[in-house]
Protein backbone atom coordinates (compact mmCIF):
# COMPACT_ATOMS: atom_id res chain seq x y z
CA UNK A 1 0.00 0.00 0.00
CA UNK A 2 1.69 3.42 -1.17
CA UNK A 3 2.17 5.97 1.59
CA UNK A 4 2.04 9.57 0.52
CA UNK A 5 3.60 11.34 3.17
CA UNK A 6 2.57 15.30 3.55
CA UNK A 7 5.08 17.91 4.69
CA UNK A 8 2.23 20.37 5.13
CA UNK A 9 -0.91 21.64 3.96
CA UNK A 10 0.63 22.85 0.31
CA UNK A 11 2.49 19.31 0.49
CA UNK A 12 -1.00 17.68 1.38
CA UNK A 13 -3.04 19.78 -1.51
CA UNK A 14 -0.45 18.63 -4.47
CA UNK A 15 -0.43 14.98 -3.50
CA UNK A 16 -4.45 15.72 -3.63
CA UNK A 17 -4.30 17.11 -6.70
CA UNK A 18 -2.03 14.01 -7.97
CA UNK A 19 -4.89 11.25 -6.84
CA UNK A 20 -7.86 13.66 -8.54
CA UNK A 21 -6.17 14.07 -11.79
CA UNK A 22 -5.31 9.99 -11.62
CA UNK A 23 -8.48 9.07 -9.97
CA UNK A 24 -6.84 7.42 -7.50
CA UNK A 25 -9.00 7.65 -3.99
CA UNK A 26 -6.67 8.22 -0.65
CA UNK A 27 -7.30 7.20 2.78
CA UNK A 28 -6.07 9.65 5.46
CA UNK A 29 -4.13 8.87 8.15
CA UNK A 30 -2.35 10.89 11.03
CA UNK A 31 -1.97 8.90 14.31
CA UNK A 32 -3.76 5.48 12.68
CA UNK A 33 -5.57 4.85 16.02
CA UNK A 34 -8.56 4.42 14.22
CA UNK A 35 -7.50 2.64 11.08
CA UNK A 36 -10.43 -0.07 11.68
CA UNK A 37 -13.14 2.32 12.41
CA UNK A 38 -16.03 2.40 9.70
CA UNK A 39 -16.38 -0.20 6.69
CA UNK A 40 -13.24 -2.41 6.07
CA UNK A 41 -13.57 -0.77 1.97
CA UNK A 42 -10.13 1.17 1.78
CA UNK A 43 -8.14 2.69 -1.10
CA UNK A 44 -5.02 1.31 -2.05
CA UNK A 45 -3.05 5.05 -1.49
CA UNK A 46 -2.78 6.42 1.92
CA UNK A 47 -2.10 9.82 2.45
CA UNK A 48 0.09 10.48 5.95
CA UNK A 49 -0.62 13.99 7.25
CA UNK A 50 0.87 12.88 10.67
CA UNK A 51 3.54 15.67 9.85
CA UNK A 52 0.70 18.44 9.87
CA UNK A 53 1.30 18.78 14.17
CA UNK A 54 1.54 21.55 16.23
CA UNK A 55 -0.55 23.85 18.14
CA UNK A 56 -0.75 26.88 16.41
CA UNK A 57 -2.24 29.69 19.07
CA UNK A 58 -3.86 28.98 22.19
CA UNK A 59 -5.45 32.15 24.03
CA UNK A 60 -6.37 30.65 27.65
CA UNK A 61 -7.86 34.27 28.55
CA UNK A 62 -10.02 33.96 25.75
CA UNK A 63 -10.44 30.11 25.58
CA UNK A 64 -9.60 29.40 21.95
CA UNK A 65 -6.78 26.76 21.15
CA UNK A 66 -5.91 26.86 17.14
CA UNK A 67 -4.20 23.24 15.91
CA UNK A 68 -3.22 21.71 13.22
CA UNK A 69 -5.43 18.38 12.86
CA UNK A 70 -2.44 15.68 13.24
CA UNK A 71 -1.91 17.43 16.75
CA UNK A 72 -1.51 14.38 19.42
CA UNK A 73 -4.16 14.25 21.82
CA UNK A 74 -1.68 13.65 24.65
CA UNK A 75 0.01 17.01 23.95
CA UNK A 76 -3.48 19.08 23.17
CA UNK A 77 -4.85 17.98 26.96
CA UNK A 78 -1.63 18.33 28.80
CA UNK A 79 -1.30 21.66 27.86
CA UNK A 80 -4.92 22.48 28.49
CA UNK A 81 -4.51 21.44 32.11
CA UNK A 82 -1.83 23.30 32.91
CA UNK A 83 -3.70 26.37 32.38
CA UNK A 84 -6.33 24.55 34.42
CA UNK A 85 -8.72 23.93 31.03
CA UNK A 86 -9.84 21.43 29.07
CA UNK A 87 -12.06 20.20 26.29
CA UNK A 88 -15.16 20.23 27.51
CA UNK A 89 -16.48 17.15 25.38
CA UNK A 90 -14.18 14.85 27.09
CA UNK A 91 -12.84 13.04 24.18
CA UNK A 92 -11.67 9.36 24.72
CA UNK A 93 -9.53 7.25 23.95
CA UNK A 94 -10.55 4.52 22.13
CA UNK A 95 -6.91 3.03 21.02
CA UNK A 96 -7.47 -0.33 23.00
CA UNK A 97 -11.38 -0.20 21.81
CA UNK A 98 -9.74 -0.27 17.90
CA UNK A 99 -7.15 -2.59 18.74
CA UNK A 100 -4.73 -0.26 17.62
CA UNK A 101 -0.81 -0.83 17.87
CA UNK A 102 0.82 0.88 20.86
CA UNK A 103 2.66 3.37 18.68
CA UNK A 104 -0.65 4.56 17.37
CA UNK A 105 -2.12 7.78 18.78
CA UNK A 106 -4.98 9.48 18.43
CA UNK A 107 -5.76 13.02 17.29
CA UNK A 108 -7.48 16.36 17.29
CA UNK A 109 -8.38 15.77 13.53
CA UNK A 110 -9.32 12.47 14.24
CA UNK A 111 -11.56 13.38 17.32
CA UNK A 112 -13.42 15.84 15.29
CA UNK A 113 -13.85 13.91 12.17
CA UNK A 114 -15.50 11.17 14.17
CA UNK A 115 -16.95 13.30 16.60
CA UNK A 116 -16.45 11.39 19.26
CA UNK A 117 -17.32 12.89 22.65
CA UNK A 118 -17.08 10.80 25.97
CA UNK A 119 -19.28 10.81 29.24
CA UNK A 120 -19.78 14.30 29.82
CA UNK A 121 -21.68 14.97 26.27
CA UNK A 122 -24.69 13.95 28.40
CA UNK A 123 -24.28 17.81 30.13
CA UNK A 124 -21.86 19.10 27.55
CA UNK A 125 -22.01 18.49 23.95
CA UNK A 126 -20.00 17.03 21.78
CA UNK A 127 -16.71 18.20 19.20
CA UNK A 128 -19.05 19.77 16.78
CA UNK A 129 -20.66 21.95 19.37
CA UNK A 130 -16.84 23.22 20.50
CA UNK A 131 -15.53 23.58 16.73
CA UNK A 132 -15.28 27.17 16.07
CA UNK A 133 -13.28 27.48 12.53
CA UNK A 134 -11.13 24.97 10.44
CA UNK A 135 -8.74 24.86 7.78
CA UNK A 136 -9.43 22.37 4.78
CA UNK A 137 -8.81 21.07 1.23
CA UNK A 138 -11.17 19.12 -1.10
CA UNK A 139 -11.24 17.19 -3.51
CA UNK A 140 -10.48 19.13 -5.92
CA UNK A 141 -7.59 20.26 -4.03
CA UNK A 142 -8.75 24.07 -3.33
CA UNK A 143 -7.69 24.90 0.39
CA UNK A 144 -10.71 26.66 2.05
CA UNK A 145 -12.14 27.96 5.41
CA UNK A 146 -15.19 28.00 7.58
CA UNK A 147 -15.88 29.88 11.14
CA UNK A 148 -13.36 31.95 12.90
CA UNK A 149 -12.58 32.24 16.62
CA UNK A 150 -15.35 33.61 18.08
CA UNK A 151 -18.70 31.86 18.79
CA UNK A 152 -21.34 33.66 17.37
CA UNK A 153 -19.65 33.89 13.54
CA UNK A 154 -21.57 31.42 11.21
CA UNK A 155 -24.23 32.48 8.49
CA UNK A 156 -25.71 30.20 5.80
CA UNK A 157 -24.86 26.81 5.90
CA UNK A 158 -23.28 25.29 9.78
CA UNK A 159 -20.03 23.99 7.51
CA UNK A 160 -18.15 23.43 11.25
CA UNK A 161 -21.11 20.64 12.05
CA UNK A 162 -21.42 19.12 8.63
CA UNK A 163 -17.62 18.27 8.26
CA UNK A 164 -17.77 16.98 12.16
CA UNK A 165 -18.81 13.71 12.06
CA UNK A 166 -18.01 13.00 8.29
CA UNK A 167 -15.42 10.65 8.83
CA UNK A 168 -12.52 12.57 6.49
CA UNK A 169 -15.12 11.77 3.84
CA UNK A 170 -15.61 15.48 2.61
CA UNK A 171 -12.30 17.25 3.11
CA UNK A 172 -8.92 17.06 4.45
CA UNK A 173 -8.92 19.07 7.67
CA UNK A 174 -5.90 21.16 8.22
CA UNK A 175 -6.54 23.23 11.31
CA UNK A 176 -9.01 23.30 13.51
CA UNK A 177 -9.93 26.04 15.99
CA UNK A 178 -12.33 25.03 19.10
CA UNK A 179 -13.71 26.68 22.07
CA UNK A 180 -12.19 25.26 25.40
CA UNK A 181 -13.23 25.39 28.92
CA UNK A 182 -12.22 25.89 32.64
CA UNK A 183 -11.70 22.33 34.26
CA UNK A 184 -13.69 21.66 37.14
CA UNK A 185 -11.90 22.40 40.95
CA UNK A 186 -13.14 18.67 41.78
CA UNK A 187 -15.05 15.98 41.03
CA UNK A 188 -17.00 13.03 42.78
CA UNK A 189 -19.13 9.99 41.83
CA UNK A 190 -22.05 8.93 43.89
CA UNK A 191 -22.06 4.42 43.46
CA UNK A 192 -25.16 3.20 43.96
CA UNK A 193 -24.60 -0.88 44.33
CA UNK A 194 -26.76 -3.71 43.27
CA UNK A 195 -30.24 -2.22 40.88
CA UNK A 196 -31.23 -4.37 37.70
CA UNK A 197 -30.99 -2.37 34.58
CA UNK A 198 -34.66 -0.46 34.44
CA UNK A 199 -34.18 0.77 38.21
CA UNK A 200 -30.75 1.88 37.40
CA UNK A 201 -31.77 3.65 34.45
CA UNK A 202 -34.73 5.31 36.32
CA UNK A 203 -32.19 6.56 38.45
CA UNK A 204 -29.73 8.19 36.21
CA UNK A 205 -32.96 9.70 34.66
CA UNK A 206 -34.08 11.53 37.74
CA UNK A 207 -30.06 12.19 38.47
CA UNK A 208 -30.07 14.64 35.04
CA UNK A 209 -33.23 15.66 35.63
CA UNK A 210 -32.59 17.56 39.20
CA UNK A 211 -30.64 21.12 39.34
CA UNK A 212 -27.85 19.62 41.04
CA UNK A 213 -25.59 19.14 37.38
CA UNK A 214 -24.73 16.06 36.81
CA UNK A 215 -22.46 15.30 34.61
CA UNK A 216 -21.80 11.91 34.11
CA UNK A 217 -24.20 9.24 34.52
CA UNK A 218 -23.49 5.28 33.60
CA UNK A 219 -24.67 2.17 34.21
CA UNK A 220 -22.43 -0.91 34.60
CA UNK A 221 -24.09 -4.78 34.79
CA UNK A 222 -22.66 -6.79 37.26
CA UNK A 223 -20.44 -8.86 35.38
CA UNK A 224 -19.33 -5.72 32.97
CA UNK A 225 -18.89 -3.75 36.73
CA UNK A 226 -16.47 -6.42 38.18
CA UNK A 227 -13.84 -5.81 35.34
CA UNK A 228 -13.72 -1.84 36.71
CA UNK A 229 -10.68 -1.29 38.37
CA UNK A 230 -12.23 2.06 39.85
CA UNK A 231 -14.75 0.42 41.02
CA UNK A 232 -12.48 -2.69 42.82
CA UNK A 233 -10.59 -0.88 44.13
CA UNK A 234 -12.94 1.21 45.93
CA UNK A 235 -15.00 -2.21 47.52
CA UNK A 236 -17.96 -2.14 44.89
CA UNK A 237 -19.27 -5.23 44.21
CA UNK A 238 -22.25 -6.62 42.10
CA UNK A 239 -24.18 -3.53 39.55
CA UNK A 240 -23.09 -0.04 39.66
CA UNK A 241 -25.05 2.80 39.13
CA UNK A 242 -22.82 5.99 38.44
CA UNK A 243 -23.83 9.57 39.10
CA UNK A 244 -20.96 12.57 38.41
CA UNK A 245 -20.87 16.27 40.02
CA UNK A 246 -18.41 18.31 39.29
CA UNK A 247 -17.48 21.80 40.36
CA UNK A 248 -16.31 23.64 43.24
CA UNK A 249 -15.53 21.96 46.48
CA UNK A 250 -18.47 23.36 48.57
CA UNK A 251 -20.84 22.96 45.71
CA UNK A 252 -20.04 19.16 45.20
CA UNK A 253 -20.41 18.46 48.46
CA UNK A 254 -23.83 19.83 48.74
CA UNK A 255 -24.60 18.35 45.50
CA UNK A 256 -23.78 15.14 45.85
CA UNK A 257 -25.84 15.38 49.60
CA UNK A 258 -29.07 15.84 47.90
CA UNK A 259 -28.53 13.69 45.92
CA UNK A 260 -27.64 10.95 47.84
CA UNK A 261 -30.63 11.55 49.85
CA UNK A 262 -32.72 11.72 47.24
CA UNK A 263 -32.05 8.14 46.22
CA UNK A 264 -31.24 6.85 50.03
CA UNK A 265 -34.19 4.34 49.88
CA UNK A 266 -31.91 2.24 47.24
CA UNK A 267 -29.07 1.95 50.07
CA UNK A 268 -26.26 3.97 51.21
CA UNK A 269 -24.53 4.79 47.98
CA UNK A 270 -20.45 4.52 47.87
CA UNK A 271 -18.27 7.51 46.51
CA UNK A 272 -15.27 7.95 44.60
CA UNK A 273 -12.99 10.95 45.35
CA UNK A 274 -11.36 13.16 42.72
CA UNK A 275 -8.33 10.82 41.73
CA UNK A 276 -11.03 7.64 41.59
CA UNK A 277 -13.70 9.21 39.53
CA UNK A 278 -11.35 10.38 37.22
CA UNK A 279 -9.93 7.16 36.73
CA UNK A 280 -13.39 5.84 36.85
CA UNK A 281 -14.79 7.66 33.66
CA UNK A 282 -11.68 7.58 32.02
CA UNK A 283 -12.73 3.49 31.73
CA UNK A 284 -16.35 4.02 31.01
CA UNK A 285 -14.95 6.83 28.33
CA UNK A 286 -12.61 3.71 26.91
CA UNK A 287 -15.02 1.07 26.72
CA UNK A 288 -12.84 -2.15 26.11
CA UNK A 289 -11.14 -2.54 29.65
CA UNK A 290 -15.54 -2.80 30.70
CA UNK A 291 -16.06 -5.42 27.66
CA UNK A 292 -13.48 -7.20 27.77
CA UNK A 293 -11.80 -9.27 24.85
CA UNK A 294 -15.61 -9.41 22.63
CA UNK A 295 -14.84 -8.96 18.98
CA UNK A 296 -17.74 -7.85 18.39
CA UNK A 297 -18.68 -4.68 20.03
CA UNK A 298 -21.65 -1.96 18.97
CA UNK A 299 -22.43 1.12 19.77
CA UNK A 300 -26.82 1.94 20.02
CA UNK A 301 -28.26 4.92 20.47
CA UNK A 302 -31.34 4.57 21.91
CA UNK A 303 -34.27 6.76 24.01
CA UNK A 304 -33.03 6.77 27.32
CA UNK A 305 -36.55 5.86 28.31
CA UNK A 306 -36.61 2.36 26.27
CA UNK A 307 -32.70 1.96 26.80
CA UNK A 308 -33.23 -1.28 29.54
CA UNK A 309 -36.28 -2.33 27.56
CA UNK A 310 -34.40 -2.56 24.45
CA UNK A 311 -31.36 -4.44 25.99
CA UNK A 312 -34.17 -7.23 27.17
CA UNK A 313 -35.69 -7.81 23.39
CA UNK A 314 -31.67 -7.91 22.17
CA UNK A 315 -30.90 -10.47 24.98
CA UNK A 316 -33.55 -12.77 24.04
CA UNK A 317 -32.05 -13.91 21.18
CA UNK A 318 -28.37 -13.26 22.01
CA UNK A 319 -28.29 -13.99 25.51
CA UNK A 320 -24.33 -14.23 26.03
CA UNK A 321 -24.26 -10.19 25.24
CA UNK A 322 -22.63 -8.00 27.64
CA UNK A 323 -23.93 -4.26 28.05
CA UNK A 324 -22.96 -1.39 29.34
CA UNK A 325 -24.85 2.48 29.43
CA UNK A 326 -23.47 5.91 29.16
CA UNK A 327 -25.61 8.82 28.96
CA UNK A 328 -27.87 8.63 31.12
CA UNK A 329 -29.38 5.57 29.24
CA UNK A 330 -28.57 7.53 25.42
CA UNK A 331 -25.28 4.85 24.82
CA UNK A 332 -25.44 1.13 25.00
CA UNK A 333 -22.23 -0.54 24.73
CA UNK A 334 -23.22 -3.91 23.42
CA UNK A 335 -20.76 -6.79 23.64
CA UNK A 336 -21.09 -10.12 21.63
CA UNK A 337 -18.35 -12.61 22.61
CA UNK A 338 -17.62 -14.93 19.55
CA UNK A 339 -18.28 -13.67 15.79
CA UNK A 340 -22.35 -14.49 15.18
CA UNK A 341 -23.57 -14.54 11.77
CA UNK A 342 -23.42 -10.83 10.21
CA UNK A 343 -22.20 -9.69 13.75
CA UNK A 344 -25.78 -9.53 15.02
CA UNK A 345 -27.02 -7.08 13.10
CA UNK A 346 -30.19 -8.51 12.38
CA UNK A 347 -31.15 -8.83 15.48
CA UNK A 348 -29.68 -5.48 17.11
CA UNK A 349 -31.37 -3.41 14.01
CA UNK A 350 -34.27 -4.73 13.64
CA UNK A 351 -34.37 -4.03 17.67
CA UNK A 352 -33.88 -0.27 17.12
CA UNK A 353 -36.30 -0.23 14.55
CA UNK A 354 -39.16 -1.12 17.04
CA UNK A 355 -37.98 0.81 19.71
CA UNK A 356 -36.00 4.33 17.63
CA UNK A 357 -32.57 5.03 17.64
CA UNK A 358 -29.45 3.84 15.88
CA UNK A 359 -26.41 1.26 15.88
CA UNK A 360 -22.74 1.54 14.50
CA UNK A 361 -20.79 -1.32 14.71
CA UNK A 362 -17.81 0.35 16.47
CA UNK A 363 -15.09 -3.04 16.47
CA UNK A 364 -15.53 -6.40 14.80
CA UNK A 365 -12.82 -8.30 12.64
CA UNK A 366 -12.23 -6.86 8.84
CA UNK A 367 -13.92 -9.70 7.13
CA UNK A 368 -17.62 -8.85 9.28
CA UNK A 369 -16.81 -4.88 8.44
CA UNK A 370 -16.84 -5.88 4.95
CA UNK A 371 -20.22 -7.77 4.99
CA UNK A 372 -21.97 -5.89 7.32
CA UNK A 373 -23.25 -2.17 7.07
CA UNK A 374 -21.43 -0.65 10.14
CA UNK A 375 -23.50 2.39 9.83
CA UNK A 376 -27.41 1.93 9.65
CA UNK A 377 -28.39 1.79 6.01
CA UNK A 378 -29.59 5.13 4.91
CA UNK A 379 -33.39 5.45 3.32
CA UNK A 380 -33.05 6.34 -0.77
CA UNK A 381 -33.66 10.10 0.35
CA UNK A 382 -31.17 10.19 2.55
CA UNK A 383 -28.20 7.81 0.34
CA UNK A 384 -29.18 10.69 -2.25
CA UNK A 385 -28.97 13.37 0.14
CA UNK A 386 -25.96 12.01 1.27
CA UNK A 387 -24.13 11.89 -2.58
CA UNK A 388 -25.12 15.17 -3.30
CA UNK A 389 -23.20 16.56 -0.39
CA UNK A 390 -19.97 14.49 -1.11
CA UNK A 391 -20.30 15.01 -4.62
CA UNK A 392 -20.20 18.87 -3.61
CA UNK A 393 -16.92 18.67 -1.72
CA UNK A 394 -14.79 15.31 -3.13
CA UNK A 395 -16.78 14.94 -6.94
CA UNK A 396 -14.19 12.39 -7.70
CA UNK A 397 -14.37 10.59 -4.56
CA UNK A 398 -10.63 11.18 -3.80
CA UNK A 399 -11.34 10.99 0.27
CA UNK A 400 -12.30 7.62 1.98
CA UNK A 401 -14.53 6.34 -0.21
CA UNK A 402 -17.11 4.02 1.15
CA UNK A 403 -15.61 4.86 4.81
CA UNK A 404 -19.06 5.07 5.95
CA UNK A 405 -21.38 3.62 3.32
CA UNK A 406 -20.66 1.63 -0.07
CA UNK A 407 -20.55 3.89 -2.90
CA UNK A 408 -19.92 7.37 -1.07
């Protein structure tokens, strides 16, 4: 497999320019931590734009950061927190999730693409909510920009949300300019120890629903619980139920008082102290060291409301799954240990499709990627929809094609 290696973003738009006038599609890659994320379908050319690093301004007073999109993760959070900041979306890391080699790390571009957002988006939001301005070229190799670095900048179309999410399927982003936020003083967890899935659902329902701020809520099975070292090493044992406040000291406190009263009829919940809880929901953000060794893992996206209803119809006819909830009950993690015919898909979507929602098959080997939509199928409006807008920014499919769905 050829690997075109960019110097920077002119080095990036001639080498795009080369595959459009050839034909020749590119995948783009920066850390390659999530290389086997999306459909298995990938071009033969690979364009390396790991070399396009660097933050470029950061203004804590004003809380703009300004990076280039191959930026390591690593480097963009430790220096937010030493100016006591941080991105408020809580992006995680989903290396070990991917399987991806050790070397392999992940990045601001690749964060933003994907739009991947971790426990907090219940209270926060995710990337394409923080992503103020960018930096691209598409496929017809003509650098361009969108937003700025203030909030309050966009008219006509949102560009910043419709190139979030797209999987590097529109245009090569270049640099990326996002909003960032004052880290909380502290944080605690309030454990509550032993409810089935509906009650614990209930629960983190009510949680979000108070004015006490919660922002974290999860919901970990027993046998998915019992793999949490957070949660070992604090004495938990059996179901967790997971409730966040964050904030300053005073305010936690009180917080997490009234809230523990409010739910003291389901037993004297456990807490987790600052170091603990962030360990804590730095596992529930990662996923795999909960689910263990499955390979085949989904990601739903249900109604918080049908959330333990929906697990129960899945589970009757693939009992050996493992599940997990983030959100509040909005994110099932869905674990199927062995490979099952088309990964379960049939039963998982067909599942959704009585109860709303959607499914993405996050991890599952090559061959089951290649067979099985990993995205839900999109209606004919939407598939057209959807090839009208790519056509618009990459009309020679030169970016990722079929990344997402066959044919775009």
């Amino acid at each position: 497999m050829p690997v075109l290696n960019a110097a920077d973003a002119a080095d990036a738009q001639e080498i795009i320019a080369a595959a459009a006038a050839k034909r020749r599609p590119l995948e783009i890659r920066a850390g390659a931590s999530k290389t086997s994320l999306g459909r298995s379908e990938r071009p033969d050319d690979v364009l390396d734009i790991s070399r396009l690093a660097g933050v470029i301004d950061y203004e804590p007073s004003e809380l703009v950061l300004t990076a280039r999109a191959a930026t390591p993760m690593a480097q963009i959070q430790s220096l937010l927190d030493r100016q006591g900041q941080m991105l408020s979306f809580e992006p995680p890391d989903w290396r070990a999730l991917l399987g991806a080699a050790e070397a392999d790390t992940g990045t601001l571009g690749g964060v933003v693409a994907c739009n991947l957002a971790g426990p907090r988006r219940v209270r926060a939001g995710a990337p394409r909510d923080y992503l103020l301005g960018f930096a691209a070229i598409n496929g017809r190799a003509e650098p361009w920009k969108a937003g700025g670095k203030v909030v309050k900048n966009v008219t006509g179309y949102d560009l910043c949300k419709l190139q979030t999410g797209a999987f590097g399927t529109l245009s090569l982003l270049t640099e990326l300019t996002l909003k960032v936020m004052p880290k909380p003083e502290t944080a605690c967890t309030l454990v509550l120890a032993g409810l089935d899935d509906a009650a614990a659902v209930q629960v983190l329902t009510t949680a979000l629903n108070t004015p006490h701020e919660v922002s974290a809520a999860a919901h970990l099975p027993s046998p998915v619980a019992a793999r949490s070292s957070g949660l070992r090493s604090a004495g938990i044992i059996g179901a967790a139920t997971a409730i966040r406040i964050e904030g300053p000291p005073r305010s936690v406190a009180f917080r997490l008082e009234a809230l523990a009263k409010l739910f003291e009829t389901l037993g004297h919940g456990a807490r987790l102290g600052a170091l603990e809880t962030e360990a804590f929901w730095a596992e529930v953000g990662a996923v795999r060291p909960l689910l263990g060794p499955a390979p085949c893992i989904w990601r739903l996206c249900p109604s918080p409301a049908d959330a333990a209803t929906l697990v129960a119809d899945i589970k009757t006819r693939l009992p050996a799954a493992e599940v997990c909830y983030d959100w509040g009950g909005g994110l099932i993690w869905l674990a199927l240990d062995g490979v099952p015919e088309d990964a379960g898909a049939g039963v998982v979507r067909a599942a959704l499709k009585r109860f709303g929602g959607h499914a993405t098959l996050i991890a599952a080997p090559a061959d089951v990627r290649a067979s099985t939509p990993v995205f839900d199928p999109l209606p004919a409006p939407l598939h057209a929809l959807h090839a009208r807008i790519k056509s618009g920014f990459d009309p020679l499919g030169v970016f990722n094609p079929g990344r997402m769905h066959q044919g775009l």
